[in-house]
Protein backbone atom coordinates (compact mmCIF):
# COMPACT_ATOMS: atom_id res chain seq x y z
CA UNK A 1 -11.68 -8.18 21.20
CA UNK A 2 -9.39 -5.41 20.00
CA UNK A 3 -10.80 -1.99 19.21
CA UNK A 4 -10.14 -0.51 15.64
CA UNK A 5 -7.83 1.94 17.35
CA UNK A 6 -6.21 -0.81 19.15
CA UNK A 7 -5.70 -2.51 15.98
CA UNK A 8 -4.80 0.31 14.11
CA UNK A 9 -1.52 0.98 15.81
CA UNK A 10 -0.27 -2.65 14.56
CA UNK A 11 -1.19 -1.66 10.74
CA UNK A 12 0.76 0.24 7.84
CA UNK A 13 -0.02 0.97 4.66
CA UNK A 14 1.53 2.32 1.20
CA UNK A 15 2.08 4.82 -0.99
CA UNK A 16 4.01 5.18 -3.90
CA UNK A 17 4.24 5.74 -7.66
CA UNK A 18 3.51 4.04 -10.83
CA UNK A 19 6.80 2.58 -12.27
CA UNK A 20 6.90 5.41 -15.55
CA UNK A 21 7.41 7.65 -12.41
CA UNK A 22 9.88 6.60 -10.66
CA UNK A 23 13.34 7.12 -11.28
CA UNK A 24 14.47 3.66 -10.25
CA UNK A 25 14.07 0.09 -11.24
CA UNK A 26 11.84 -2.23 -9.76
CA UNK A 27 14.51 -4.17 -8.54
CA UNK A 28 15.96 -0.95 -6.47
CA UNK A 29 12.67 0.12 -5.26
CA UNK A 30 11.35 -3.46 -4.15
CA UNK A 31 14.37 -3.88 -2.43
CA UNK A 32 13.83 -0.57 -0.32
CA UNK A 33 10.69 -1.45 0.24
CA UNK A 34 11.35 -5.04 2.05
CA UNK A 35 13.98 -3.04 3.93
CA UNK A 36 11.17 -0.90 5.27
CA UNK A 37 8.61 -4.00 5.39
CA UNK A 38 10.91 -6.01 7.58
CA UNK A 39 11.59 -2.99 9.69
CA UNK A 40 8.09 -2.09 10.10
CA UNK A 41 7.65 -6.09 11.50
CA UNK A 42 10.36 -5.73 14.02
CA UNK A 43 8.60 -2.43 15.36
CA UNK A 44 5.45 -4.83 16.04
CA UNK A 45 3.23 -3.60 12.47
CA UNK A 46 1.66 -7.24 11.20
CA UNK A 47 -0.75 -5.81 9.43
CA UNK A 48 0.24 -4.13 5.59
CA UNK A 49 -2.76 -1.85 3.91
CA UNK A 50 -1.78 -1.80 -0.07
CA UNK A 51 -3.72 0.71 -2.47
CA UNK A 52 -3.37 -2.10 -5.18
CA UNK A 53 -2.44 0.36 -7.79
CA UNK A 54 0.53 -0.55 -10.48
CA UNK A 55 4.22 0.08 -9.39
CA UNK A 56 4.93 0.89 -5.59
CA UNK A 57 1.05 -0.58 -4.26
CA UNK A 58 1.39 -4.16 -6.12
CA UNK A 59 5.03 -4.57 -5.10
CA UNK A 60 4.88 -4.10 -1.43
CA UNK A 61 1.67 -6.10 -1.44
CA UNK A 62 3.95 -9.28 -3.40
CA UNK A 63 6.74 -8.72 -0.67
CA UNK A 64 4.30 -8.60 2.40
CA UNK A 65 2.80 -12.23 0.67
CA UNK A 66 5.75 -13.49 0.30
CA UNK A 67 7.21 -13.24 3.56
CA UNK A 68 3.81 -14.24 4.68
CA UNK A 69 4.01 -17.22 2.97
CA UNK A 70 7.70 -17.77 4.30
CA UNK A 71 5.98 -18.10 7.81
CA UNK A 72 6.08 -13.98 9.02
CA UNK A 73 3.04 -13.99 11.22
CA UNK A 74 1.68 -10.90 8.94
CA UNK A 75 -1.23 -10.10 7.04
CA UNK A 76 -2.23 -8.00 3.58
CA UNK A 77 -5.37 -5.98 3.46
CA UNK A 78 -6.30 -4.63 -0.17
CA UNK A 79 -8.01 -1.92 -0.04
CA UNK A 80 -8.67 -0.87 -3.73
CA UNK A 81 -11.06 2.33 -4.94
CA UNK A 82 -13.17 0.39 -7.00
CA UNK A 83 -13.67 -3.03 -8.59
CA UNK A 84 -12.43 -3.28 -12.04
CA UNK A 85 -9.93 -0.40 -11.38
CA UNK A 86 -7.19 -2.95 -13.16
CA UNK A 87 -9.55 -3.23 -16.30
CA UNK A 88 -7.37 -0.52 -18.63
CA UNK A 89 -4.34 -2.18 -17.27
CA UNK A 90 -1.52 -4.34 -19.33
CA UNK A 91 -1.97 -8.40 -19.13
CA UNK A 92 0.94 -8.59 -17.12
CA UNK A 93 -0.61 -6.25 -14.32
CA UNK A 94 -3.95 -7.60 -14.37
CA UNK A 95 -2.53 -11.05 -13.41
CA UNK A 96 -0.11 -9.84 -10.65
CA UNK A 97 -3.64 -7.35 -9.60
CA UNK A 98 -5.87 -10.58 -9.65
CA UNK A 99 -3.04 -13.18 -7.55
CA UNK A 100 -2.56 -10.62 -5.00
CA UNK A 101 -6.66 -10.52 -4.22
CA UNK A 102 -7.05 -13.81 -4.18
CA UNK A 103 -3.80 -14.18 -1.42
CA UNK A 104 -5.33 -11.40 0.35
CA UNK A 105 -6.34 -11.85 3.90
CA UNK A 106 -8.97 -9.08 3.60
CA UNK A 107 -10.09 -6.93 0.20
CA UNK A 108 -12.02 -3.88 0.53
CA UNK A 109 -13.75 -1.58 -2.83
CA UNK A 110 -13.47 1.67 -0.90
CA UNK A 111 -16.00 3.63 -3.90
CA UNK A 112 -19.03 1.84 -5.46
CA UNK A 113 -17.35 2.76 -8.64
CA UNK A 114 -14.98 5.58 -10.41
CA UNK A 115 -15.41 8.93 -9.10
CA UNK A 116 -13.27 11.88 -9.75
CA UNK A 117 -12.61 11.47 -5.76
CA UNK A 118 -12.23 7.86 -5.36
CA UNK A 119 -8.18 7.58 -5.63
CA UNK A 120 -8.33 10.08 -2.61
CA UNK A 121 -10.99 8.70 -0.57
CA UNK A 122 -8.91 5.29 -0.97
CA UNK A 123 -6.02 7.00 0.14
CA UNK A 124 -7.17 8.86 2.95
CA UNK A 125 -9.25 5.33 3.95
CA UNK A 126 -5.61 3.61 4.27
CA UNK A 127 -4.23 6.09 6.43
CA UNK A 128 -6.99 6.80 8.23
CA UNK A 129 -6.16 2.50 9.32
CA UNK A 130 -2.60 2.95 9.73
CA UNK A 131 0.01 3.98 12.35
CA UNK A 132 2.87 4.32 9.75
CA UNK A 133 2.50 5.23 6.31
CA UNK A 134 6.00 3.79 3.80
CA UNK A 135 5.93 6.07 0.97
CA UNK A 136 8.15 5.97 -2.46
CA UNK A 137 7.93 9.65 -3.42
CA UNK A 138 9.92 11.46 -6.49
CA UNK A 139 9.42 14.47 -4.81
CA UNK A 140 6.34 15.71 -7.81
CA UNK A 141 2.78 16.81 -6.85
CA UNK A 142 0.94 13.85 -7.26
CA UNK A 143 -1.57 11.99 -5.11
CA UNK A 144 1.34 10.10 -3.55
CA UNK A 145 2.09 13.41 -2.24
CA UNK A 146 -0.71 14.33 -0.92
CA UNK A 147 -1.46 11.08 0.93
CA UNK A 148 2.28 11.95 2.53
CA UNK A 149 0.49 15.15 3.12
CA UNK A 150 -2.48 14.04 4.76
CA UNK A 151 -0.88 11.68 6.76
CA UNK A 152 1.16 14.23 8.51
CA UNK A 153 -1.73 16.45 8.86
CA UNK A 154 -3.73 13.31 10.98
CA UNK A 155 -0.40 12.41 12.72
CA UNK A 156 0.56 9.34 10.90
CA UNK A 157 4.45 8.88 10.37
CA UNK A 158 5.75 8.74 7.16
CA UNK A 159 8.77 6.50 6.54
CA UNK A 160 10.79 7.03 3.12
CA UNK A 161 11.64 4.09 1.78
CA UNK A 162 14.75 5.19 -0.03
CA UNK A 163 14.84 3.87 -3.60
């Protein structure tokens, strides 16, 4: 049986921003992201960690299913900060939030419930799993920022996936 740091090194996980803050579309930006997925496969990472949050999290977490589902011998962990985080959320998110957890090979409520902290302490929880972090950053303070910056303070390498 694998240890969790044994199986760490064969996991990655995601950060990114909500679509109002990116600069791109979501075609652009899904498209960098499979770029980075499929690269991240043929380094030997079959494991994908997704924050489940709207934009970057829920996009990478579709891709990652659907190769799954096209026979890549990978898997999707959800690890999301609380349940009903997706409750203030559009119609159209809510579904996409809801299919994704019930695809998942593994979800995980980091936080019992909302807490000021509980975005971070999901963050830090995905790296803290990970060998390689793929971030979609504007370059703006923000917690996708500082999950880039905590990953490079624990050693984790953070790939930009270039949107």
């Amino acid at each position: 049986m694998a240890t969790e740091a044994e199986k760490r090194l064969h996991r990655c996980c995601f950060t990114g921003h909500r679509p109002e803050k990116l600069q791109a579309p979501e075609g652009v930006v899904t498209a960098a992201l499979e770029k980075e997925i499929r690269q991240a496969i043929a380094d030997g990472f079959n494991v994908f960690i997704t924050g489940m949050a709207r934009g970057v999290d829920i996009w990478a977490a579709e891709i990652v299913l659907r190769l799954r589902d096209a026979g890549e011998a990978v898997r999707l962990i959800c690890a999301c900060p609380y349940q009903g985080f997706e409750r203030g959320w559009k119609q159209s998110w809510q579904e996409r939030y809801q299919a994704i957890l019930s695809a998942a090979d593994l979800v995980r409520f980091i936080c019992p419930g909302y807490s000021c902290s509980c975005f971070q302490r999901r963050n830090e929880w995905m790296v803290d799993h990970a060998a390689r972090v793929i971030a979609v950053w504007n370059g703006q303070p923000s917690g996708t920022k500082n999950t880039i910056d905590y990953a490079r303070r624990m050693g984790v390498p953070v790939v930009a996936a270039k949107a």
